[in-house]
C-alpha atoms as a PDB file:
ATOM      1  CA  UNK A   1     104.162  82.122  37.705  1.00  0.00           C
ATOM      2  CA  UNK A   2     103.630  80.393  34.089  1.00  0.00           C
ATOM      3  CA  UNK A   3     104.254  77.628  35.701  1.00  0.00           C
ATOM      4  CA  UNK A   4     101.242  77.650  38.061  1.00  0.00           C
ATOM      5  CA  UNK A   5      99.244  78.939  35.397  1.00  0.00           C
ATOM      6  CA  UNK A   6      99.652  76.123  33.172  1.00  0.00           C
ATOM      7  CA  UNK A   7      99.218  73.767  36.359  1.00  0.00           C
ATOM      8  CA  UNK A   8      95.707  75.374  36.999  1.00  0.00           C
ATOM      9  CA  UNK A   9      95.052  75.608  32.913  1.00  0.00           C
ATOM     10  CA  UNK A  10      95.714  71.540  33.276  1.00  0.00           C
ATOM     11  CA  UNK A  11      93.427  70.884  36.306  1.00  0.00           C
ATOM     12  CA  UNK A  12      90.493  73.019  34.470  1.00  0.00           C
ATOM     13  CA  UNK A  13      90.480  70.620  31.419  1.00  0.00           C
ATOM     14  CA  UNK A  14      91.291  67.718  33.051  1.00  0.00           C
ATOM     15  CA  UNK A  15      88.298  68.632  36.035  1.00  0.00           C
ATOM     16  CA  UNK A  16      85.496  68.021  33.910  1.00  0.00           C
ATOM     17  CA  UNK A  17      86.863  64.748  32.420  1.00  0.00           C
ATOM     18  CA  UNK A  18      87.295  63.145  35.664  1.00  0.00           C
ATOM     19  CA  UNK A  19      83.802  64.294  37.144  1.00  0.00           C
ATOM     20  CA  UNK A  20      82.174  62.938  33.868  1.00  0.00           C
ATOM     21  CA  UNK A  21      83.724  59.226  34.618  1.00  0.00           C
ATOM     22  CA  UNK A  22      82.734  59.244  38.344  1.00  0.00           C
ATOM     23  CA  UNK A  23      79.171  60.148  36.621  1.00  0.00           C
ATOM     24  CA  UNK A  24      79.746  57.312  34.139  1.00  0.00           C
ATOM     25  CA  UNK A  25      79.263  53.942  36.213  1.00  0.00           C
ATOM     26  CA  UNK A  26      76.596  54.867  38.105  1.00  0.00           C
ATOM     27  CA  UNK A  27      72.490  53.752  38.231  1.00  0.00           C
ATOM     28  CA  UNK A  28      69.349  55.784  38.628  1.00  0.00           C
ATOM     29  CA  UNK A  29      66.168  53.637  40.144  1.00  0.00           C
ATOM     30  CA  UNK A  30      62.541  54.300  38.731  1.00  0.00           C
ATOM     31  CA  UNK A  31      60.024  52.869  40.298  1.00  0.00           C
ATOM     32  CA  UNK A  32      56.396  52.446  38.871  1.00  0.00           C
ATOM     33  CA  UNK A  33      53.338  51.189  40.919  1.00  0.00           C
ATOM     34  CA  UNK A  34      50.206  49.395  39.693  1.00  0.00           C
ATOM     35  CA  UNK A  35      46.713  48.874  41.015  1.00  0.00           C
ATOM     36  CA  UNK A  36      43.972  46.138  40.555  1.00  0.00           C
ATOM     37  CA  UNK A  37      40.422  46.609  41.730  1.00  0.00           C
ATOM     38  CA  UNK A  38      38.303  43.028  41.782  1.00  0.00           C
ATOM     39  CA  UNK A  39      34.848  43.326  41.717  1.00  0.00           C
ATOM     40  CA  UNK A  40      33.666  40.154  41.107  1.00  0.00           C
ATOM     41  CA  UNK A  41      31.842  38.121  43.674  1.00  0.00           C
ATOM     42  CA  UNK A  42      35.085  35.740  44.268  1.00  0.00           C
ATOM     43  CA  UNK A  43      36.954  38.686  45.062  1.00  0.00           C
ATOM     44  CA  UNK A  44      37.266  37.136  48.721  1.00  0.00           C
ATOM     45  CA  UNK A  45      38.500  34.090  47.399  1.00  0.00           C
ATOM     46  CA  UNK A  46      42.190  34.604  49.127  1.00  0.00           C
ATOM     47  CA  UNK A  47      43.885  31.936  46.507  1.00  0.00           C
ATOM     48  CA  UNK A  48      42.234  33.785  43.551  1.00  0.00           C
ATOM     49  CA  UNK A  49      45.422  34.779  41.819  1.00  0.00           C
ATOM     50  CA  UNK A  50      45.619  37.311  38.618  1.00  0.00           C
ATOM     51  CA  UNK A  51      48.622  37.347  36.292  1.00  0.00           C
ATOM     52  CA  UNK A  52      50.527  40.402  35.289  1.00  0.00           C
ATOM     53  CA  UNK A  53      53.544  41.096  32.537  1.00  0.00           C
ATOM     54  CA  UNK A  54      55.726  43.285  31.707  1.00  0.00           C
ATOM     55  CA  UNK A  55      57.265  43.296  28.083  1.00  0.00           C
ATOM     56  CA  UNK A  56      59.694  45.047  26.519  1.00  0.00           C
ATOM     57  CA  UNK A  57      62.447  44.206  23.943  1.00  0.00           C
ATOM     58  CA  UNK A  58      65.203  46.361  24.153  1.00  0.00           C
ATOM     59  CA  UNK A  59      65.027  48.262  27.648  1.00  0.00           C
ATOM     60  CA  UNK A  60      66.117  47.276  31.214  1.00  0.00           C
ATOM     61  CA  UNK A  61      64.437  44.361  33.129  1.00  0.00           C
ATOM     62  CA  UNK A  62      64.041  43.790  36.450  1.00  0.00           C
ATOM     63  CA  UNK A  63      66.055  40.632  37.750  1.00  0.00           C
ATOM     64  CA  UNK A  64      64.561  37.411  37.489  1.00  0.00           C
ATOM     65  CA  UNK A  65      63.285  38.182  33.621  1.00  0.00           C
ATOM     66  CA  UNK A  66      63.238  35.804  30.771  1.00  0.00           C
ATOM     67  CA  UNK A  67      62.762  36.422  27.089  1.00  0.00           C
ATOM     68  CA  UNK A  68      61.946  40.030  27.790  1.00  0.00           C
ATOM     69  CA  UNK A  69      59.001  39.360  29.713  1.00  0.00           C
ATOM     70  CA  UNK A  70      58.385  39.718  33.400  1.00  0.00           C
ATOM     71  CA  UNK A  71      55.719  38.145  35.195  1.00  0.00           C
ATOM     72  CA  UNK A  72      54.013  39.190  38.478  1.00  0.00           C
ATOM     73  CA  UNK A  73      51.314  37.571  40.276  1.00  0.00           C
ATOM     74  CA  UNK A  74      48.778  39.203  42.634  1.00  0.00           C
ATOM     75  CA  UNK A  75      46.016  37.845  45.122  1.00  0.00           C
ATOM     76  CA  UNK A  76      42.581  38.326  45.000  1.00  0.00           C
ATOM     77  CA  UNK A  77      43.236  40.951  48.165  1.00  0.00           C
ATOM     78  CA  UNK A  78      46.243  42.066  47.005  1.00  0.00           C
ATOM     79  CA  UNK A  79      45.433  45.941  45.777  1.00  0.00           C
ATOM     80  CA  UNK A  80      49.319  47.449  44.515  1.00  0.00           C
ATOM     81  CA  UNK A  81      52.448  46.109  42.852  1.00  0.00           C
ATOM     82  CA  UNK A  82      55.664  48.006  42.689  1.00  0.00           C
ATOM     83  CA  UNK A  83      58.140  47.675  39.828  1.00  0.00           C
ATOM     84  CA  UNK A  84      61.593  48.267  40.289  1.00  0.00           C
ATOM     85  CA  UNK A  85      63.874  49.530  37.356  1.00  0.00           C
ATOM     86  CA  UNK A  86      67.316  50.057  37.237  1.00  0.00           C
ATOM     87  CA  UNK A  87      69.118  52.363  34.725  1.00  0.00           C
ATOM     88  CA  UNK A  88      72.537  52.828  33.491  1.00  0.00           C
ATOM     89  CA  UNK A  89      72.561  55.099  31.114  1.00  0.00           C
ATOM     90  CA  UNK A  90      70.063  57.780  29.397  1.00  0.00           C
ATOM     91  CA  UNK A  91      67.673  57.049  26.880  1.00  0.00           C
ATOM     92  CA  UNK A  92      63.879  56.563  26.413  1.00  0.00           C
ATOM     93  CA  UNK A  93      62.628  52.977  27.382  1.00  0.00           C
ATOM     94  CA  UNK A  94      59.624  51.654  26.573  1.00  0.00           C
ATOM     95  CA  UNK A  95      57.502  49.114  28.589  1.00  0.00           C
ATOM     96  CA  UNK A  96      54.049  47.027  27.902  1.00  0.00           C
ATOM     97  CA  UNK A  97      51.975  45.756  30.964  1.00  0.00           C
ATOM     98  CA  UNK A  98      49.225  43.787  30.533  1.00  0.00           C
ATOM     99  CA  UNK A  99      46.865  41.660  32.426  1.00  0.00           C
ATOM    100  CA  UNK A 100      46.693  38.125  31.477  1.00  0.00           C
ATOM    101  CA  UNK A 101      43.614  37.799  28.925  1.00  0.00           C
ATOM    102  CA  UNK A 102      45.383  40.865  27.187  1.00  0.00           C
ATOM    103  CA  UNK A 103      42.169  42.747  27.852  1.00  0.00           C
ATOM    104  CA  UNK A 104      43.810  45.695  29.819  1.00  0.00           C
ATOM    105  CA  UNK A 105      47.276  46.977  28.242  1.00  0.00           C
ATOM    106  CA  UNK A 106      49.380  50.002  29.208  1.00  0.00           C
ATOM    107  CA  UNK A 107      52.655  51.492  27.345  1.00  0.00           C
ATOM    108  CA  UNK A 108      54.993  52.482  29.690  1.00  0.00           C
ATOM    109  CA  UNK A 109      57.553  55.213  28.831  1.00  0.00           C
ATOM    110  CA  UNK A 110      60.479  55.654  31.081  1.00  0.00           C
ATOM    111  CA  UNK A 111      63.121  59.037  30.423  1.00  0.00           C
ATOM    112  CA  UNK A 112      66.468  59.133  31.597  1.00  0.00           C
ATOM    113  CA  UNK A 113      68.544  61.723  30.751  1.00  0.00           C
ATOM    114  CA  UNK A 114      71.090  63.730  33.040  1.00  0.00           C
ATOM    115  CA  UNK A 115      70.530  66.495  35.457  1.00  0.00           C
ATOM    116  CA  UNK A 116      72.104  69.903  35.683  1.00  0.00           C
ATOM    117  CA  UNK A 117      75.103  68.429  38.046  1.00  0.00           C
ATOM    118  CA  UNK A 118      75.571  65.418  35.473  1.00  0.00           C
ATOM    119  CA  UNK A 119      73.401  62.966  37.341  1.00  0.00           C
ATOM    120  CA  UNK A 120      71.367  60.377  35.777  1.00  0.00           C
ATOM    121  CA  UNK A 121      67.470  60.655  36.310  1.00  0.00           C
ATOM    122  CA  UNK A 122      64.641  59.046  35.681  1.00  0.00           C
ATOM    123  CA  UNK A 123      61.102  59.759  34.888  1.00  0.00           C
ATOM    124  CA  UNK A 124      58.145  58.034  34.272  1.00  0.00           C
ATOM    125  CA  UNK A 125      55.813  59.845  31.766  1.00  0.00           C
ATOM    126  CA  UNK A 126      52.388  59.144  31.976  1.00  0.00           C
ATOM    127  CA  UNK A 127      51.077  55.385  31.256  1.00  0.00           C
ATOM    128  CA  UNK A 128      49.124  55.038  27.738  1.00  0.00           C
ATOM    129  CA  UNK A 129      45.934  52.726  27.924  1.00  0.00           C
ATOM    130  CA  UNK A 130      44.491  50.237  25.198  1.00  0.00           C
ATOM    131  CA  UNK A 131      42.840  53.489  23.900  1.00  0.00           C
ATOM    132  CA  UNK A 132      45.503  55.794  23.552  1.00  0.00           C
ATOM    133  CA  UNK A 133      44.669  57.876  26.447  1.00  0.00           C
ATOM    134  CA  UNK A 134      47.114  59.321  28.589  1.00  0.00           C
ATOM    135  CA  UNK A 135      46.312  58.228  32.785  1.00  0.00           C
ATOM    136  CA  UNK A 136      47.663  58.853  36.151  1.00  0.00           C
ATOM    137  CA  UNK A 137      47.679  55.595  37.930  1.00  0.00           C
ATOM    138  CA  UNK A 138      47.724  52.023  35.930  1.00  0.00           C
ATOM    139  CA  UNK A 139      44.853  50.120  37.286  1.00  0.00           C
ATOM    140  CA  UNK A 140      43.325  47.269  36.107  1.00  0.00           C
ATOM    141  CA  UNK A 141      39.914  45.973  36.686  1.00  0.00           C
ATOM    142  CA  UNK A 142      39.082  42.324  37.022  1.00  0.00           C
ATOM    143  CA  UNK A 143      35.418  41.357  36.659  1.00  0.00           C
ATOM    144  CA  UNK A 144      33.818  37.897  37.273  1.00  0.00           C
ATOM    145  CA  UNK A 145      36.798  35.786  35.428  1.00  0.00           C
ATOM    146  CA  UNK A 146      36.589  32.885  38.055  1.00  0.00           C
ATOM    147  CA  UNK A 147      32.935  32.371  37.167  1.00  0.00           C
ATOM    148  CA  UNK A 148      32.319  29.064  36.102  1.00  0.00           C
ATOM    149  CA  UNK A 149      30.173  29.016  32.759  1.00  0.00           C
ATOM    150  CA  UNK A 150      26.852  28.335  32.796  1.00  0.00           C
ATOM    151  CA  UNK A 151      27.113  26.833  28.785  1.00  0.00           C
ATOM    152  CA  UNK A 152      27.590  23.153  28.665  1.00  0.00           C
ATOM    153  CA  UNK A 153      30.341  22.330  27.563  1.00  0.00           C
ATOM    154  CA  UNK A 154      30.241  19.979  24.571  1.00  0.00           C
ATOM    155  CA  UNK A 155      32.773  18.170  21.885  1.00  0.00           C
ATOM    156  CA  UNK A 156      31.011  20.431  19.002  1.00  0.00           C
ATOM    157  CA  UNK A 157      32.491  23.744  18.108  1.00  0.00           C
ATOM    158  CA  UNK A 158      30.513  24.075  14.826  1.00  0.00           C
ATOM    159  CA  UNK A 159      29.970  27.680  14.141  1.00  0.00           C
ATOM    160  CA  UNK A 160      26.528  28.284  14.498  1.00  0.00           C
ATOM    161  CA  UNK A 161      26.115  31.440  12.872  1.00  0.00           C
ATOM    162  CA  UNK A 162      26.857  29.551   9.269  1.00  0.00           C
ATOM    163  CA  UNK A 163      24.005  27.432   9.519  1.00  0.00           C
ATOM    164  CA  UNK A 164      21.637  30.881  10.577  1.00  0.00           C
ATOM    165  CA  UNK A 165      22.673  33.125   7.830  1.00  0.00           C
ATOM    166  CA  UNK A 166      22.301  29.345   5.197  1.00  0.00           C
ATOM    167  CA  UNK A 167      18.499  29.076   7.182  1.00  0.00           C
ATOM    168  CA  UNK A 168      17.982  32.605   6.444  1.00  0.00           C
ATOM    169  CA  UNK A 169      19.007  32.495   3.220  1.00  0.00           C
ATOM    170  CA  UNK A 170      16.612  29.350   2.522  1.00  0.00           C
ATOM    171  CA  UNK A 171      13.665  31.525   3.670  1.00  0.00           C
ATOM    172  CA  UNK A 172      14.390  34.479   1.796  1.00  0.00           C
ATOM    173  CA  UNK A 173      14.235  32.324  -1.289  1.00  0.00           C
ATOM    174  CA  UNK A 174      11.106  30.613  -0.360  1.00  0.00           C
ATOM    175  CA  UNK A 175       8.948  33.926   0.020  1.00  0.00           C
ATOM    176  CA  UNK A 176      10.420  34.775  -3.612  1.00  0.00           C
ATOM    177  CA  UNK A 177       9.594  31.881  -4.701  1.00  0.00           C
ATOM    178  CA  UNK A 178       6.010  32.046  -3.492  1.00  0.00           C
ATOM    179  CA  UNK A 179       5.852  35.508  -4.716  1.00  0.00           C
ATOM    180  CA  UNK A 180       6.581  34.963  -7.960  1.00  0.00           C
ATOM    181  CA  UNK A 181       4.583  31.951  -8.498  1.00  0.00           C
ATOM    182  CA  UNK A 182       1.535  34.058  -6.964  1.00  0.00           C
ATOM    183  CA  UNK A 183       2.698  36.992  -9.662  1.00  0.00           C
ATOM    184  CA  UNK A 184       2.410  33.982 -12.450  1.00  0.00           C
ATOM    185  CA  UNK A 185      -0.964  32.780 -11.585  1.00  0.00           C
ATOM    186  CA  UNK A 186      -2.209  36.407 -11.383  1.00  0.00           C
ATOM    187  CA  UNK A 187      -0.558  36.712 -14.980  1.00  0.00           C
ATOM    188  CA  UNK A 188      -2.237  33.493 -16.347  1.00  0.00           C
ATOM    189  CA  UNK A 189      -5.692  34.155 -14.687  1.00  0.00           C
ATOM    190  CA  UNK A 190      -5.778  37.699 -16.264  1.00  0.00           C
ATOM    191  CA  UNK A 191      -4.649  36.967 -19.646  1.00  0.00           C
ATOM    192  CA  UNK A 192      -7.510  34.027 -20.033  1.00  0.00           C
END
């Protein structure tokens, strides 16, 4: 009887050690969606294409990433882009996508941690805009950037506003001028 005892004793610590290896080696997918609205008059413009990344330095890329950067590249039709994640082990990742002017920018958090049966699990908390604010869906909005510009374009980038606030200036010290001048002819015609 000690001997089947010690037999089950062996299997009860020995149970929970094999269980937590078959949990070891194995991968939880998250997977994120993001939305673009166009509104600009070229938004029919099929070949219109808008640039997307995804940055991060130390978490989990998808395949096909270089330099911890991701790229993704929608149509002007195109409305949603999934993103597919892979995980190995727990941890809080963190993610930055961004349209390409940099205008739009969301951080992306991603949990995993283990369930009650020793699963991994992931969860994506809710995106953080430019502003700090907390959203539901990531969607960026894309406003007249294929407009061509009505400026001319010219060899001269001189900054203009210099040469405004030095014209200014100029004027400012020409009504002093003339108002003290006018004070010193007053003076001179009252004291004769």
């Amino acid at each position: 009887m000690k001997k089947k005892q010690l037999v089950i004793l062996v299997l009860f610590l020995f149970i929970p050690l094999v269980c937590k290896d078959a949990y070891a080696h194995q991968t939880v997918q998250v997977h994120l969606t993001f939305y673009q609205k166009v509104s600009s008059p070229y938004a029919s413009i099929p070949q219109a294409t808008y640039q997307y990344k995804l940055q991060s330095q130390d978490a989990p890329m998808p395949i096909g990433t270089s330099d911890g950067e991701m790229t993704y590249i929608m149509h002007a039709l195109d409305h949603k882009q999934n993103i597919n994640l892979s995980y190995s082990k727990p941890g809080l990742y963190h993610y930055y996508l961004s349209n390409e002017q940099g205008q739009q920018r969301y951080h992306i958090r991603i949990l995993v941690d283990y369930d009650q049966q020793g699963r991994l699990q992931g969860h994506a908390l809710l995106p953080v805009n430019r502003n700090g604010y907390k959203e539901e869906d990531m969607v960026f909005h894309i406003n007249n950037q294929h407009r061509q510009s009505k400026q001319v374009k010219t060899e001269d980038n001189t900054p203009i506003i210099i040469w405004v606030m030095v014209m200014v200036f100029a004027f400012v010290m020409m009504a002093c001028l003339i108002v003290l001048s006018m004070r010193r002819d007053d003076d001179y015609y009252e004291n004769q």
